[in-house]
N, C-alpha and C. Protein backbone atom coordinates (compact mmCIF):
# COMPACT_ATOMS: atom_id res chain seq x y z
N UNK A 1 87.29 140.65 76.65
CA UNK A 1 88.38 140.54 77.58
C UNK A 1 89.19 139.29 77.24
N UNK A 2 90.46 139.30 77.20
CA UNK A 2 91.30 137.95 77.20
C UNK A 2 91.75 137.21 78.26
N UNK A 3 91.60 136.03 77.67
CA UNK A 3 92.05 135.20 78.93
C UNK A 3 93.23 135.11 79.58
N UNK A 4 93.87 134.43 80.56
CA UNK A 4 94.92 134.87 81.02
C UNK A 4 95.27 133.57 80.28
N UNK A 5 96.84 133.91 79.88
CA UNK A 5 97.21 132.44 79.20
C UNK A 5 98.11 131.30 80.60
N UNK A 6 97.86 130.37 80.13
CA UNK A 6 98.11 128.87 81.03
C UNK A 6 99.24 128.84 80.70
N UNK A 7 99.97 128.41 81.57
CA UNK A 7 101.86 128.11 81.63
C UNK A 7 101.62 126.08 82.33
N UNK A 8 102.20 125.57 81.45
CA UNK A 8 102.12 124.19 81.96
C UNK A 8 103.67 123.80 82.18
N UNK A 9 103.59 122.63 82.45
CA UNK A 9 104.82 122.22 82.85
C UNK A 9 105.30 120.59 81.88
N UNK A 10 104.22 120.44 80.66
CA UNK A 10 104.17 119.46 79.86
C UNK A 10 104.10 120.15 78.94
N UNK A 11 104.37 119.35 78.03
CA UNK A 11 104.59 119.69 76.45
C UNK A 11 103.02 118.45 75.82
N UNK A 12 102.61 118.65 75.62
CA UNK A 12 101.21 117.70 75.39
C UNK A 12 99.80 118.61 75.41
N UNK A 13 99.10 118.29 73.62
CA UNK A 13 98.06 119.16 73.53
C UNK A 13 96.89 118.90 74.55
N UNK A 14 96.24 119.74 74.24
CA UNK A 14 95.04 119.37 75.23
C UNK A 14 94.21 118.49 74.97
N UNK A 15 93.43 118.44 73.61
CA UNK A 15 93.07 117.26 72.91
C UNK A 15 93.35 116.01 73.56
N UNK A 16 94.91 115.69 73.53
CA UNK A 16 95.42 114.26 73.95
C UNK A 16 95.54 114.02 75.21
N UNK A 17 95.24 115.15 75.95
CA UNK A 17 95.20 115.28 77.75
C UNK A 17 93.76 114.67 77.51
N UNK A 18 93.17 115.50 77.38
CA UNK A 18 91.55 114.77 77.14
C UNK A 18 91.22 113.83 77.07
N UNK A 19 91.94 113.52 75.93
CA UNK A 19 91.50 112.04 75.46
C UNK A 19 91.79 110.30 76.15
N UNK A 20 93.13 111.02 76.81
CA UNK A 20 94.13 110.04 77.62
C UNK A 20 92.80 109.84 79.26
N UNK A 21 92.50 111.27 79.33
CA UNK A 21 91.48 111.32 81.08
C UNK A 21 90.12 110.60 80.26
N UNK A 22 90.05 110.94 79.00
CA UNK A 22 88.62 109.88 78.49
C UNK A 22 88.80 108.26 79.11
N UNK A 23 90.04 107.77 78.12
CA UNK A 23 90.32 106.64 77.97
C UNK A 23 90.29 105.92 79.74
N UNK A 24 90.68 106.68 80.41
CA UNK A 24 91.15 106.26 82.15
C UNK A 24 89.80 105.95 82.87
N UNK A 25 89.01 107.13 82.41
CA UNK A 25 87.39 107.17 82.97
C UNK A 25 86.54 105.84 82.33
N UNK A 26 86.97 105.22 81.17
CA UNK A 26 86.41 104.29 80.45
C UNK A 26 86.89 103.25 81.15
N UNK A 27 88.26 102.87 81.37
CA UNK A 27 88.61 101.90 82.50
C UNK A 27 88.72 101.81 83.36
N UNK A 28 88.09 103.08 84.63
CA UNK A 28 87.60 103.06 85.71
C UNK A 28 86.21 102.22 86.03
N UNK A 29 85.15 102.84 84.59
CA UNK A 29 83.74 102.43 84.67
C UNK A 29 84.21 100.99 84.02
N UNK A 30 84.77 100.39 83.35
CA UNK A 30 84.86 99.13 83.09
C UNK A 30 85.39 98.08 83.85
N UNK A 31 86.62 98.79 84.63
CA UNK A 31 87.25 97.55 85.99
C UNK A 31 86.94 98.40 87.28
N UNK A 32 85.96 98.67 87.62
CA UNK A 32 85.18 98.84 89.15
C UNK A 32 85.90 98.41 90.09
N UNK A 33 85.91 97.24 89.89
CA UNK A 33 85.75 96.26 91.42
C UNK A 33 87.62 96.56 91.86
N UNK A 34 88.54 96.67 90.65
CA UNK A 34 90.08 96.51 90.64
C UNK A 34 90.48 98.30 90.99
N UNK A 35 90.19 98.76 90.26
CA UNK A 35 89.85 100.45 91.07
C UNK A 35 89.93 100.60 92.48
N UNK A 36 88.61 99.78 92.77
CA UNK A 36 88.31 99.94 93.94
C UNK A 36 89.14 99.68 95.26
N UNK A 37 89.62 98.52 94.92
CA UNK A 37 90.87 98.09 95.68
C UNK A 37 92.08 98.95 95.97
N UNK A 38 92.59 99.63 94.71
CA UNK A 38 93.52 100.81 94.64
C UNK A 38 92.80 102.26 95.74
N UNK A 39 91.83 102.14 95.57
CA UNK A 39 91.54 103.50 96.38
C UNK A 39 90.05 104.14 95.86
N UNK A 40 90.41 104.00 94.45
CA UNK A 40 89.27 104.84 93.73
C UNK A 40 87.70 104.44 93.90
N UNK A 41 87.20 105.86 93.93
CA UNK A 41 85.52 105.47 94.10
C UNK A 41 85.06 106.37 93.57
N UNK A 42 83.29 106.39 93.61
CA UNK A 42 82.82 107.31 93.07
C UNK A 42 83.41 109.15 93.08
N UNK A 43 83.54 109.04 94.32
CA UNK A 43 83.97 110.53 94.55
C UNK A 43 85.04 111.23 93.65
N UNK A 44 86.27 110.09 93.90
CA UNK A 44 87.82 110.02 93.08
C UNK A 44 87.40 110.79 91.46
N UNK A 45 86.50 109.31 91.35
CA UNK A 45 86.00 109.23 89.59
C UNK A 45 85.60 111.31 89.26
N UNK A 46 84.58 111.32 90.09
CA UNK A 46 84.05 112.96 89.80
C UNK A 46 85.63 113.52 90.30
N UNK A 47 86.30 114.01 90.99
CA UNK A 47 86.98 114.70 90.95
C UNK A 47 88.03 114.52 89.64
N UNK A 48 88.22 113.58 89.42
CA UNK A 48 89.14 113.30 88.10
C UNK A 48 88.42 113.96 86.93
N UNK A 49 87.22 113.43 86.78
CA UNK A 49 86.30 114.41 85.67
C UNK A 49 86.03 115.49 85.83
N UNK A 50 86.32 116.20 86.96
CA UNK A 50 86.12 117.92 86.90
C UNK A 50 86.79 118.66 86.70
N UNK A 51 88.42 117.51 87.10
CA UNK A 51 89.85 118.10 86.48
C UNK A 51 89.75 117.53 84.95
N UNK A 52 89.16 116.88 84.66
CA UNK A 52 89.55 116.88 82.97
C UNK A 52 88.58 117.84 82.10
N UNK A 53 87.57 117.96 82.90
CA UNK A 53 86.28 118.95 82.11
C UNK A 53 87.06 119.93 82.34
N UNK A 54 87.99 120.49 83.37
CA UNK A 54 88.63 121.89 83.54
C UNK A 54 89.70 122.04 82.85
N UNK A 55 89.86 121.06 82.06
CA UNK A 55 91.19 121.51 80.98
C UNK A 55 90.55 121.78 79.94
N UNK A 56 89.60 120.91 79.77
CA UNK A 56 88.73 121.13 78.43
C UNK A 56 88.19 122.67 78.37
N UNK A 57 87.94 123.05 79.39
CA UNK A 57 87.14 124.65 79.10
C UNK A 57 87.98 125.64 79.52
N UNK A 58 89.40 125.58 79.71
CA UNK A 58 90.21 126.81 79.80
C UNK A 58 90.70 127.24 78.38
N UNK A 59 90.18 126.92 77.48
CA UNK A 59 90.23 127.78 76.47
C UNK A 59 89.53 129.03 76.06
């Protein structure tokens, strides 16, 4: 069966979507405490990684 194809609204591979939500997750876990202040917490962090794991596997 084929997948249904994705209509985006960016011009940007997925790879570099990836890699960009890698890089963010690396300076989330590295500046904690400055995150934290902005809003972000554990919860934030997982929802951000389930949206980036979910780009990764709509292929």
């Amino acid at each position: 069966m084929k997948k249904d194809q994705v209509q985006r609204d960016f011009v940007i591979a997925d790879s570099v979507l990836k890699q960009k939500a890698d890089e963010l997750i690396a300076l989330i876990d590295r500046d904690l405490a400055e995150f934290t202040d902005r809003g972000y917490n554990a919860a934030k962090k997982t929802e951000f990684e389930e949206a980036r794991n979910a780009v990764e596997n709509c292929h």
